[in-house]
N, C-alpha and C. Protein backbone atom coordinates (compact mmCIF):
# COMPACT_ATOMS: atom_id res chain seq x y z
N UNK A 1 -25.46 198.64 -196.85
CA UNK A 1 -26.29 198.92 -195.71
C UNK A 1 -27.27 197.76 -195.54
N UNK A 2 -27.63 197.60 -194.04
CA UNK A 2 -28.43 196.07 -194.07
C UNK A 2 -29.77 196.80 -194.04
N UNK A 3 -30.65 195.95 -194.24
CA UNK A 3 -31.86 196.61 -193.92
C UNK A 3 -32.72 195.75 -193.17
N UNK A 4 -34.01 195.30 -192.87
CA UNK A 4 -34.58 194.98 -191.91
C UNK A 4 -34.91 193.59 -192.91
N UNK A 5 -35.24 193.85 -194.29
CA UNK A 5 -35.49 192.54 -195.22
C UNK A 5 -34.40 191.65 -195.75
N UNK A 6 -33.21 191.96 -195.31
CA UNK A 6 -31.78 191.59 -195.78
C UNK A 6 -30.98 190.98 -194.92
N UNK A 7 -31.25 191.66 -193.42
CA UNK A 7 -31.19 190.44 -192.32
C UNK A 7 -31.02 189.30 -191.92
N UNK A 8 -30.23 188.64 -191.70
CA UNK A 8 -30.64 187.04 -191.34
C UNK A 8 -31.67 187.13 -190.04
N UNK A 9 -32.34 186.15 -190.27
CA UNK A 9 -33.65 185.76 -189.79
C UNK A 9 -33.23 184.80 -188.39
N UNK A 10 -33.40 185.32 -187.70
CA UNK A 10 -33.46 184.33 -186.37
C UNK A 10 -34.84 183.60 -186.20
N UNK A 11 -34.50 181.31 -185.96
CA UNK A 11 -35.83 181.17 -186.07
C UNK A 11 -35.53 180.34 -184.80
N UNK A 12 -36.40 179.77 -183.96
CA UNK A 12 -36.81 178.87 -182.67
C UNK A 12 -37.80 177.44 -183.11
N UNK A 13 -36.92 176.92 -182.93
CA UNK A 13 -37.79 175.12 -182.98
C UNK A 13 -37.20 174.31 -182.05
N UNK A 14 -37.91 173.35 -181.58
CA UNK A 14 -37.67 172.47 -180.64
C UNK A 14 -35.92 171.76 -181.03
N UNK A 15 -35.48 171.67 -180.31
CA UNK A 15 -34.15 171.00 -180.13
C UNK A 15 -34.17 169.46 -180.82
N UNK A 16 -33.37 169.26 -181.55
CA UNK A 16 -32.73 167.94 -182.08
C UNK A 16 -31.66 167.73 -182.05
N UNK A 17 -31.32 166.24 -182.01
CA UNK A 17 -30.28 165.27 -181.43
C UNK A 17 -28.89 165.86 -182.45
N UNK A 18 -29.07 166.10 -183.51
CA UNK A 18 -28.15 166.93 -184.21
C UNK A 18 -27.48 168.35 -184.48
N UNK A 19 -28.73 168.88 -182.99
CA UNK A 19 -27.83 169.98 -182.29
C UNK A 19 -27.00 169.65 -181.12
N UNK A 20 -26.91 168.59 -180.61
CA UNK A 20 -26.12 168.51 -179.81
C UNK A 20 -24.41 169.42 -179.77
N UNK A 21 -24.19 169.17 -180.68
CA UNK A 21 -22.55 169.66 -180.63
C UNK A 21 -22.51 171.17 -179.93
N UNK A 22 -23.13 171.84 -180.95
CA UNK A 22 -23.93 173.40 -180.76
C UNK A 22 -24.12 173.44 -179.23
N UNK A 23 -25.18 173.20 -178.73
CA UNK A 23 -25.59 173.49 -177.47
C UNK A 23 -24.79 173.27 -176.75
N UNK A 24 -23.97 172.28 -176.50
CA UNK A 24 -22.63 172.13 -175.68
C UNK A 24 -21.81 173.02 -175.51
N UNK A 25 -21.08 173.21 -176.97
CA UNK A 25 -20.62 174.81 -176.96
C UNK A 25 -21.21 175.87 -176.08
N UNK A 26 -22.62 176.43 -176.71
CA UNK A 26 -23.25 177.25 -176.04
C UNK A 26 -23.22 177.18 -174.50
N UNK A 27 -24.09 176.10 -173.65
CA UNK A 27 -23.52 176.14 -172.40
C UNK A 27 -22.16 175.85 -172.08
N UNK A 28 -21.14 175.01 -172.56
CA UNK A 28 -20.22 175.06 -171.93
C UNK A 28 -19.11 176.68 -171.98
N UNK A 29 -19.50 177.56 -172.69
CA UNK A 29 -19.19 179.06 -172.86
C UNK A 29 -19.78 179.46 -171.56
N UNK A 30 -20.87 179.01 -170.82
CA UNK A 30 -21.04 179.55 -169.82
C UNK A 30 -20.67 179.40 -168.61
N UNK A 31 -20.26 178.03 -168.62
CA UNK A 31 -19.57 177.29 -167.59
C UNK A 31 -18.03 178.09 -167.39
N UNK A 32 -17.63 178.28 -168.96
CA UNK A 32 -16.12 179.46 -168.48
C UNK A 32 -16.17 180.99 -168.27
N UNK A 33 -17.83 181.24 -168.32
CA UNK A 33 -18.08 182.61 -168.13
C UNK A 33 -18.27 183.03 -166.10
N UNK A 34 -18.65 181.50 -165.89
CA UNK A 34 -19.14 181.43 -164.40
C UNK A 34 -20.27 182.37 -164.51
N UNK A 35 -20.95 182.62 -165.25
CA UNK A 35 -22.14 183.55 -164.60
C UNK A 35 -23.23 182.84 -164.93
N UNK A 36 -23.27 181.84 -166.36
CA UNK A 36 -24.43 181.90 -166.73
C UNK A 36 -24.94 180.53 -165.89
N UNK A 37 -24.47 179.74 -165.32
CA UNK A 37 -24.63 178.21 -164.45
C UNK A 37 -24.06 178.41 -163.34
N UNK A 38 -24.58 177.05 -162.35
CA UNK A 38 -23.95 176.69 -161.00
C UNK A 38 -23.32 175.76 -161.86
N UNK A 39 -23.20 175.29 -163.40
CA UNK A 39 -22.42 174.15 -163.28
C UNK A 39 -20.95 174.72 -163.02
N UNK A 40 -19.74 173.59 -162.72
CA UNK A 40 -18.48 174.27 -162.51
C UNK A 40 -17.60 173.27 -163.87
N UNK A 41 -18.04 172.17 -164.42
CA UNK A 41 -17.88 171.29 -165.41
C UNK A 41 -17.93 171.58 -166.59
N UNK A 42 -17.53 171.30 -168.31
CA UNK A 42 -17.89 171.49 -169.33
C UNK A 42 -18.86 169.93 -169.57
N UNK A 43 -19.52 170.23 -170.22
CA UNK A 43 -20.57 169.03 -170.13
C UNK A 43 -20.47 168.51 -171.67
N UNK A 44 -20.46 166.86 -171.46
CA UNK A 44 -19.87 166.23 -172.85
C UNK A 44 -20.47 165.92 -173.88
N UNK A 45 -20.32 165.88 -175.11
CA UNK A 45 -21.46 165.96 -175.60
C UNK A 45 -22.11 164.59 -175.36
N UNK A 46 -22.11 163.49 -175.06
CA UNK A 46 -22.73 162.52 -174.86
C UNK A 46 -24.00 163.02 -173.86
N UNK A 47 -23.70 163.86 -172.73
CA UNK A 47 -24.64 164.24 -171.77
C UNK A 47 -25.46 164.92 -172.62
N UNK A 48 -24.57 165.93 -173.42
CA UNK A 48 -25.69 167.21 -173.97
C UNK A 48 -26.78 166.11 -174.62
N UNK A 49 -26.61 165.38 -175.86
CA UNK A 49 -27.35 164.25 -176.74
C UNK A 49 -28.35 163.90 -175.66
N UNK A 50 -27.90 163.23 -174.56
CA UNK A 50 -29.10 162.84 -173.39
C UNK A 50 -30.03 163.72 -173.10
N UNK A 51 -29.52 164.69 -172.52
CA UNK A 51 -30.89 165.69 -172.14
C UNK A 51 -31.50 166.30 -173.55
N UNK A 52 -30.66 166.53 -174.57
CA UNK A 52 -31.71 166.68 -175.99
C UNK A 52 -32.75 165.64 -176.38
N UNK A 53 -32.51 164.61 -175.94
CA UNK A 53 -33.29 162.91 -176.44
C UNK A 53 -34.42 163.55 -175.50
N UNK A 54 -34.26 163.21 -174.09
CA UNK A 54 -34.71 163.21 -173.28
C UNK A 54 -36.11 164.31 -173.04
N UNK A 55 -35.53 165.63 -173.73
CA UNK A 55 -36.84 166.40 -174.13
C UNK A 55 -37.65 166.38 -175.37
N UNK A 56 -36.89 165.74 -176.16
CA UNK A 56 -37.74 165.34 -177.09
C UNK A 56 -38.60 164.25 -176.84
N UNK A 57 -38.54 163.73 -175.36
CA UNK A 57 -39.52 162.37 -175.08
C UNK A 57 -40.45 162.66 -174.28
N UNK A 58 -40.43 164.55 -173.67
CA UNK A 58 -40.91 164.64 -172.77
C UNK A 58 -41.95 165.68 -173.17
N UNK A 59 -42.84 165.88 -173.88
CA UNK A 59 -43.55 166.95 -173.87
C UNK A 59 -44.03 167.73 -172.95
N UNK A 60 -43.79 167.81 -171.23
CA UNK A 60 -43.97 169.04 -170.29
C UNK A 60 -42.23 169.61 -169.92
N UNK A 61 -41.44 168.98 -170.85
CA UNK A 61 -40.13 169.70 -170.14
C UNK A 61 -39.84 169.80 -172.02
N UNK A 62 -39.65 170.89 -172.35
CA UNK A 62 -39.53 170.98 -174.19
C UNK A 62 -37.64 171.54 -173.90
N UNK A 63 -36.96 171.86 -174.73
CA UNK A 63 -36.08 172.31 -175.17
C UNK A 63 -35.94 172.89 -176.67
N UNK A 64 -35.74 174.75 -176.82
CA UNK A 64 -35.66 174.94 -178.01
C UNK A 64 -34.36 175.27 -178.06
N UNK A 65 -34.07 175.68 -179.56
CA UNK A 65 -32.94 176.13 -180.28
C UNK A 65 -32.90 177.61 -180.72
N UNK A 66 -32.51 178.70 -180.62
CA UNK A 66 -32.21 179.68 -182.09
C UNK A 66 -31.54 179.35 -182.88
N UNK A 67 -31.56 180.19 -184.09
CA UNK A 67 -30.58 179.78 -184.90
C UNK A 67 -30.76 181.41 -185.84
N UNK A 68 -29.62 181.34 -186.73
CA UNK A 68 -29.58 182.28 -187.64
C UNK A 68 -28.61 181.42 -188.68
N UNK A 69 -29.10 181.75 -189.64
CA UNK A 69 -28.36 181.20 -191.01
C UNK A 69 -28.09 179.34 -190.85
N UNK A 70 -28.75 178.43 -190.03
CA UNK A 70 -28.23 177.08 -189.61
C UNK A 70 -27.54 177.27 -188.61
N UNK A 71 -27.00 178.49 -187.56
CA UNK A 71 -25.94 178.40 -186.60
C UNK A 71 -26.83 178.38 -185.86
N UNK A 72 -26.77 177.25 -184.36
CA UNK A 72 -27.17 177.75 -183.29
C UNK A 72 -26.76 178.57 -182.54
N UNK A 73 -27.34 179.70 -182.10
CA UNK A 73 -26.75 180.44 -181.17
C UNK A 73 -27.59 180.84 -179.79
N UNK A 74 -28.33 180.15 -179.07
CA UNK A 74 -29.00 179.76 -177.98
C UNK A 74 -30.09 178.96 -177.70
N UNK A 75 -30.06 178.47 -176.45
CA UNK A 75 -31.02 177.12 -175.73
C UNK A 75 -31.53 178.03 -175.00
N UNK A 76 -33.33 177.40 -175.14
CA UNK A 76 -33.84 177.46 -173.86
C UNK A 76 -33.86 176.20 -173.39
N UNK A 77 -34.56 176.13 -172.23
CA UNK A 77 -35.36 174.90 -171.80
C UNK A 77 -36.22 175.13 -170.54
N UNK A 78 -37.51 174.45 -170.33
CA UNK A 78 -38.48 174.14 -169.25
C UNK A 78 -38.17 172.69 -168.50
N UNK A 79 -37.50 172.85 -167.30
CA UNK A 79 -36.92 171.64 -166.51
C UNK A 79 -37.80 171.72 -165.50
N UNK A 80 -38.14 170.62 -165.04
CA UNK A 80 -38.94 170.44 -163.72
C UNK A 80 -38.44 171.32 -162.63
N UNK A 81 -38.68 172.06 -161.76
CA UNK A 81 -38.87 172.41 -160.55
C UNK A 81 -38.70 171.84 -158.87
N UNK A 82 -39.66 171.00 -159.27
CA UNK A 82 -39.47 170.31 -157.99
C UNK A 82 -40.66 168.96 -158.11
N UNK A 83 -39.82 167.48 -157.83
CA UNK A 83 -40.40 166.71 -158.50
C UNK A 83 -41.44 165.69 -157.19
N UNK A 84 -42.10 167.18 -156.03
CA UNK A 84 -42.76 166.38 -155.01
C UNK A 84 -43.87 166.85 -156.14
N UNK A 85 -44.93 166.10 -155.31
CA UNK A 85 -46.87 166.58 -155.52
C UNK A 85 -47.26 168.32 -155.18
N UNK A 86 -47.83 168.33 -156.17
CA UNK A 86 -48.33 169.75 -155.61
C UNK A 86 -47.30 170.34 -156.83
N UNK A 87 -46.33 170.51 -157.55
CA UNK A 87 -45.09 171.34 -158.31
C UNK A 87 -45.45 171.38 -159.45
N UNK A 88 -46.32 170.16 -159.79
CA UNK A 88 -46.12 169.87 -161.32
C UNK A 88 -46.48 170.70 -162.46
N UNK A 89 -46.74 171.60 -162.08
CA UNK A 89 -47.44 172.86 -163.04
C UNK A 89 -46.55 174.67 -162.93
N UNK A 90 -45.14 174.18 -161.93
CA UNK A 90 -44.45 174.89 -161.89
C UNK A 90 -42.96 174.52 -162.76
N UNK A 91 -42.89 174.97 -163.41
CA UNK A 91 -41.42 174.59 -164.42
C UNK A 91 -39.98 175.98 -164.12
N UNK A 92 -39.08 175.19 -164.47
CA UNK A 92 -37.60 176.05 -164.25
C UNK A 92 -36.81 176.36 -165.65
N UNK A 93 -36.71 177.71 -165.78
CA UNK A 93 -35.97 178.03 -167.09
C UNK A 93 -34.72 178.01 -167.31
N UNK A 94 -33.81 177.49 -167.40
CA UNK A 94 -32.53 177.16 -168.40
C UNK A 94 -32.37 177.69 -169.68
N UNK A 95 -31.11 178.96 -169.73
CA UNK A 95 -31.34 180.12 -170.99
C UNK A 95 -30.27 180.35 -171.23
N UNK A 96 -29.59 180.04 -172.07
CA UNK A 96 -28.03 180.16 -172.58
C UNK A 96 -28.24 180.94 -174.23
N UNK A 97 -27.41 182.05 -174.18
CA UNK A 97 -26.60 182.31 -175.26
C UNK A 97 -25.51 182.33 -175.69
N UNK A 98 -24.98 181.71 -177.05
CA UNK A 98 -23.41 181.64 -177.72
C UNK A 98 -23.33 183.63 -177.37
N UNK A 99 -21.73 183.64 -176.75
CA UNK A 99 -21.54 184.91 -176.66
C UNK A 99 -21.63 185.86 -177.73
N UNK A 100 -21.30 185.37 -178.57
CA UNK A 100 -21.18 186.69 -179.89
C UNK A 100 -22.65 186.70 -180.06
N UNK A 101 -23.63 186.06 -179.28
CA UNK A 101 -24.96 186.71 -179.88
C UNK A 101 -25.86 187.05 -178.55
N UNK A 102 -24.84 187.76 -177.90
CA UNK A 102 -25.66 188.48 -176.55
C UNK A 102 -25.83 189.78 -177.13
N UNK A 103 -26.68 190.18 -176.39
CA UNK A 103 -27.11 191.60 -176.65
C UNK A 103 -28.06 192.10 -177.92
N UNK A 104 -28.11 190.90 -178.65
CA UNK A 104 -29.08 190.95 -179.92
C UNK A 104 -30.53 190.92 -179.64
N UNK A 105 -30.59 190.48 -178.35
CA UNK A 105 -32.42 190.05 -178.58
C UNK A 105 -32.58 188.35 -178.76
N UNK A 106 -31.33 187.91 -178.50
CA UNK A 106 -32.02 186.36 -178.54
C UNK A 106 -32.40 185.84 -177.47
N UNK A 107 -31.53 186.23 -176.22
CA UNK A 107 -32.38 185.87 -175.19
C UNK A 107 -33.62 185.94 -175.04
N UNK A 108 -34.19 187.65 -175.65
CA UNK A 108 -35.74 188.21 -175.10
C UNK A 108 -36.85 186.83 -176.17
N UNK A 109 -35.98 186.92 -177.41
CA UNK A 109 -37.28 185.75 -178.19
C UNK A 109 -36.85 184.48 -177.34
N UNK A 110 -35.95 183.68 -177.05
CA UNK A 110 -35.78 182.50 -176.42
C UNK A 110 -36.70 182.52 -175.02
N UNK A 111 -36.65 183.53 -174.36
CA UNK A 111 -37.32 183.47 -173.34
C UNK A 111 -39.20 183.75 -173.34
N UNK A 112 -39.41 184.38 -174.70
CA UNK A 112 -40.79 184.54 -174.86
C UNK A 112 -41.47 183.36 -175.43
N UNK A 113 -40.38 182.70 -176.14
CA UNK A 113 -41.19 180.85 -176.69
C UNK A 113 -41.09 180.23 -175.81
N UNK A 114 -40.46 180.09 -174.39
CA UNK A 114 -40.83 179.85 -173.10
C UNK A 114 -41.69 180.00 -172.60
N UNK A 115 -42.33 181.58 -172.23
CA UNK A 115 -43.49 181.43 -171.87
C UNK A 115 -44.38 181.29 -172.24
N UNK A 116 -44.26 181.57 -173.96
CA UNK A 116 -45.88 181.02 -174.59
C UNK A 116 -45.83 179.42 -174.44
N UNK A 117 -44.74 178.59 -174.57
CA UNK A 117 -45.21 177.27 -174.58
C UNK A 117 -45.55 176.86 -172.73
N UNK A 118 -44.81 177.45 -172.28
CA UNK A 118 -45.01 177.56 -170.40
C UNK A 118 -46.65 177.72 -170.52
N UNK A 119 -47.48 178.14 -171.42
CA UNK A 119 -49.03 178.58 -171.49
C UNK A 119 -49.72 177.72 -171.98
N UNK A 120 -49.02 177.05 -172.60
CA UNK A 120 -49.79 176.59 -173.63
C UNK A 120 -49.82 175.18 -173.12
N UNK A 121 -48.85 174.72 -172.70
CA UNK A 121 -48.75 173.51 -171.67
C UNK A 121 -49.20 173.22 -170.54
N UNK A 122 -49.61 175.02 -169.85
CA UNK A 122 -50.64 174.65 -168.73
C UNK A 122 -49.68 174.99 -167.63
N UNK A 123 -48.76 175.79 -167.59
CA UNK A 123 -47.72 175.99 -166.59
C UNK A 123 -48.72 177.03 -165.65
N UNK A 124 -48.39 177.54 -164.37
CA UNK A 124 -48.85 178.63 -163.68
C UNK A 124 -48.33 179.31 -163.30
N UNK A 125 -46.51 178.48 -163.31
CA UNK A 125 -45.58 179.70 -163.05
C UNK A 125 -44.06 178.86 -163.12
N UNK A 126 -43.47 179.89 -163.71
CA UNK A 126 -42.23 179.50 -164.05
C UNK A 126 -41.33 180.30 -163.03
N UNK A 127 -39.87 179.39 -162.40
CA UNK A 127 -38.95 180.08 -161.79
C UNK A 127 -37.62 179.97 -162.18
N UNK A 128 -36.75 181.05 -162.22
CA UNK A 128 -35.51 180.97 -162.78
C UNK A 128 -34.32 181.09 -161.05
N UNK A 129 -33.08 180.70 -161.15
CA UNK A 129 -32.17 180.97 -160.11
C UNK A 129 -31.15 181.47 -160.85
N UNK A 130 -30.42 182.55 -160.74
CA UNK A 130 -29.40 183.48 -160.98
C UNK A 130 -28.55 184.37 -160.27
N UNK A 131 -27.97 183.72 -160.64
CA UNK A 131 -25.88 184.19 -160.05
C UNK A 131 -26.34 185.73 -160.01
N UNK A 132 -26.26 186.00 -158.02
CA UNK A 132 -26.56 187.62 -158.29
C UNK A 132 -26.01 188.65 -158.66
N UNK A 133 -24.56 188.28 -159.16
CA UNK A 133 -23.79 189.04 -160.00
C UNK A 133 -23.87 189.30 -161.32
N UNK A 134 -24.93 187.75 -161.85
CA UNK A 134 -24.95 188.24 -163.63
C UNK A 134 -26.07 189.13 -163.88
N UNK A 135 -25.59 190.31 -164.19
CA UNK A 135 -27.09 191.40 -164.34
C UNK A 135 -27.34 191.28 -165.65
N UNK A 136 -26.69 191.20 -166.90
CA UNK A 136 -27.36 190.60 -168.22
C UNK A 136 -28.39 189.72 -167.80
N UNK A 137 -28.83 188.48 -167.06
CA UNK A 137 -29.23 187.78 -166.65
C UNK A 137 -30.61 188.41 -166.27
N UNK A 138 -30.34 189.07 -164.83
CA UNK A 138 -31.45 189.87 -164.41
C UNK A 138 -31.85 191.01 -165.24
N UNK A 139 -31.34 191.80 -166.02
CA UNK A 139 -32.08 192.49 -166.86
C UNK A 139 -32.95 192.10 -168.04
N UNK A 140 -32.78 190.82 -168.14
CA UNK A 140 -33.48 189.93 -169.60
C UNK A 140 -34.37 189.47 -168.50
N UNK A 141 -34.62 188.93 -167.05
CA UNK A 141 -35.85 188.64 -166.78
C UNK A 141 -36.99 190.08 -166.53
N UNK A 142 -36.27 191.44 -166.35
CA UNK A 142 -37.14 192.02 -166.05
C UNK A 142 -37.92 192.40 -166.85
N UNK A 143 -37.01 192.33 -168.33
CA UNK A 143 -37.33 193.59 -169.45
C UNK A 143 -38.70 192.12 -169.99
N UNK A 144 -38.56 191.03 -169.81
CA UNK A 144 -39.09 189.95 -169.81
C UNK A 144 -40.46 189.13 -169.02
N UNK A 145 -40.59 190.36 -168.19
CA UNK A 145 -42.11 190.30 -167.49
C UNK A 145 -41.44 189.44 -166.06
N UNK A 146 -40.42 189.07 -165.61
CA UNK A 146 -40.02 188.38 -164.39
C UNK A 146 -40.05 189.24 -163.28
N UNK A 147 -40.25 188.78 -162.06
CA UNK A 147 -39.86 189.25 -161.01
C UNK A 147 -38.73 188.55 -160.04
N UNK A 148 -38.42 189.82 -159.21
CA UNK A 148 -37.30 189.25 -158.35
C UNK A 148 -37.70 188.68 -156.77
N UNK A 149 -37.87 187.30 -156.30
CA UNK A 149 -38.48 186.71 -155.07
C UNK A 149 -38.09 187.50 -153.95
N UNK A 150 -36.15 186.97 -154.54
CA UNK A 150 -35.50 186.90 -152.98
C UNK A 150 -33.70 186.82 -153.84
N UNK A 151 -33.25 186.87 -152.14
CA UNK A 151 -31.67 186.31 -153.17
C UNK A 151 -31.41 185.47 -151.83
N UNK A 152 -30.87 183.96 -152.30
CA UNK A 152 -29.77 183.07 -150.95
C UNK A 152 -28.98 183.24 -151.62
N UNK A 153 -28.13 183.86 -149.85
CA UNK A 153 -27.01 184.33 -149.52
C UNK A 153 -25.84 182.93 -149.40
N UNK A 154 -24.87 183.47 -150.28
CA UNK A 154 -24.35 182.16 -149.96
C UNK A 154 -24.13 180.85 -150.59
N UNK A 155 -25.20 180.42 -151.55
CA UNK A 155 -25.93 179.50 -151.79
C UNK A 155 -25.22 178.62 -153.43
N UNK A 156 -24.46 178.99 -154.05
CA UNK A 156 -24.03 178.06 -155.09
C UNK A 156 -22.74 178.36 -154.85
N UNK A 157 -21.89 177.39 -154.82
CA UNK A 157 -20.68 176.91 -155.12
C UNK A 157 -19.84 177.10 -156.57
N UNK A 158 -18.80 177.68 -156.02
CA UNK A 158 -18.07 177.29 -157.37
C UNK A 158 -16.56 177.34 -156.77
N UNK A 159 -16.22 176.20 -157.21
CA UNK A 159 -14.66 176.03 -156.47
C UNK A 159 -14.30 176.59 -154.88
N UNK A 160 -13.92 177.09 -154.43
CA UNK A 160 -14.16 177.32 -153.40
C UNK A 160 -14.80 178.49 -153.06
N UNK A 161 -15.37 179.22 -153.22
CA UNK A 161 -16.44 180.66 -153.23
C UNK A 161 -17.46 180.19 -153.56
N UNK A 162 -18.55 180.31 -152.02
CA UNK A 162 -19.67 180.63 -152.40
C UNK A 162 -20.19 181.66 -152.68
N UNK A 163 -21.26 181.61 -153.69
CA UNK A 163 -21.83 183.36 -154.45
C UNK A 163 -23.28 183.11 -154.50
N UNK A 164 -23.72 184.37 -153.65
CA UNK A 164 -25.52 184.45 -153.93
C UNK A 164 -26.33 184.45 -155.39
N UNK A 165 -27.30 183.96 -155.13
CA UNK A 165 -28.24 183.73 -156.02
C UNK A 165 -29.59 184.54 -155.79
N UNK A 166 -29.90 185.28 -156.78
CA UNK A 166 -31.32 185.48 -156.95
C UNK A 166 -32.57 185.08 -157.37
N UNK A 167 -33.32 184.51 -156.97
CA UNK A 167 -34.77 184.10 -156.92
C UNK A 167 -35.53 184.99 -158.37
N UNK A 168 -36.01 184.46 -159.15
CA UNK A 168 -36.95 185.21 -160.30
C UNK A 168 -38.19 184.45 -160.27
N UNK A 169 -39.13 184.94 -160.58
CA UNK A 169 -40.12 184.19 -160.68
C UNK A 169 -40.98 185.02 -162.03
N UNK A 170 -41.97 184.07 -162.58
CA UNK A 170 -42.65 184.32 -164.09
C UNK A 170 -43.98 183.78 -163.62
N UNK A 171 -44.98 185.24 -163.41
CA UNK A 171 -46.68 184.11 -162.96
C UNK A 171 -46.99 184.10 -164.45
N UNK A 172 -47.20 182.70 -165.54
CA UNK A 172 -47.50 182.06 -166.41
C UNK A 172 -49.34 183.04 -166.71
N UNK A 173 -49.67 183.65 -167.66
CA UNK A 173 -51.09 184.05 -167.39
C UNK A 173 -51.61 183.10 -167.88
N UNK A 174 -53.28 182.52 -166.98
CA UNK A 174 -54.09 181.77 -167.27
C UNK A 174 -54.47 181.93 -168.60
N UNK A 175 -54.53 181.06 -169.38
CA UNK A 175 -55.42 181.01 -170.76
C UNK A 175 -56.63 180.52 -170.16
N UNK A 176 -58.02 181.75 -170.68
CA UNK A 176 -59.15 181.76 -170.14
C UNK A 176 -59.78 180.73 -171.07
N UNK A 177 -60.59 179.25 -170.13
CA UNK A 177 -61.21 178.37 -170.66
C UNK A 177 -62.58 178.83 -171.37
N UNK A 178 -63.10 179.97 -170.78
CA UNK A 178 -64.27 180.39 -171.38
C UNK A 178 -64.56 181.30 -173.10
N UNK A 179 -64.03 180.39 -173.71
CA UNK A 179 -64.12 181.42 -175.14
C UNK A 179 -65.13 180.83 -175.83
């Protein structure tokens, strides 16, 4: 019988260049799931290595890892939004789990070291876009403090079908300067 001290331990740290392989996997599982991306591509690991470097150079766009036992089994990440004036304090969440570890609760911790670092970095609000068919998806933003904007109709591509998207949004709470 397992018990709660016998467990493997799921832990979250920033992403390194020697997870690359891992995370690829992970999103590219989603890319053949079609729900969890607009991507329609498996992405190589040379790309994955890039955008891992790349947040490790960037301290307002972070990328973490889970893991259990050394396995990764999901990415977050905080990606820019929108890169006019006026955005910069709004960030976009990117949230993949390896399938055999849906439904555990890794999403809900992957997505909560999001918003504490989304806080802690000074975010005011985070927005997610989701395939309005993946309701795993939308049920991890609700149970997750998200709300739902809007949905475009229409609006991502995948091979030839376009499929609506839903709008989420995360108001980031102010950390009060006055303590």
């Amino acid at each position: 019988m397992s018990t709660a001290e016998k467990r493997p331990r799921l832990t979250i740290r920033q992403a390194q260049e020697t997870d690359a392989a891992a995370v690829r996997e992970i999103f590219n599982e989603a890319v053949e799931d079609r729900l969890g991306t607009f991507d329609a591509l498996p992405r190589s690991l040379q790309e994955q290595r890039r955008l891992i470097v790349a947040a490790g150079q960037d301290v307002r766009h972070p990328m973490f890892v889970a893991e259990v036992r050394n396995w990764a089994c999901g990415v977050v990440a905080i990606e820019p939004h929108d890169e006019r004036r006026g955005f910069e304090d709004l960030g976009e969440i990117e949230i993949f789990v390896r399938r055999s570890f849906r439904s555990y609760g890794v999403g809900r911790q992957l997505m909560r070291v999001a918003q504490t670092e989304a806080a802690r970095l000074g975010y005011r609000k985070l927005v997610g876009y989701v395939l309005a068919d993946n309701h795993d998806s939308l049920r991890l933003c609700a149970a997750t403090g998200w709300r739902v904007v809007g949905t475009h109709e229409q609006h991502a591509r995948h091979g030839n079908r376009l499929r609506d998207v839903t709008v989420v949004e995360y108001v980031v709470p102010s950390v009060s300067l006055a303590q």
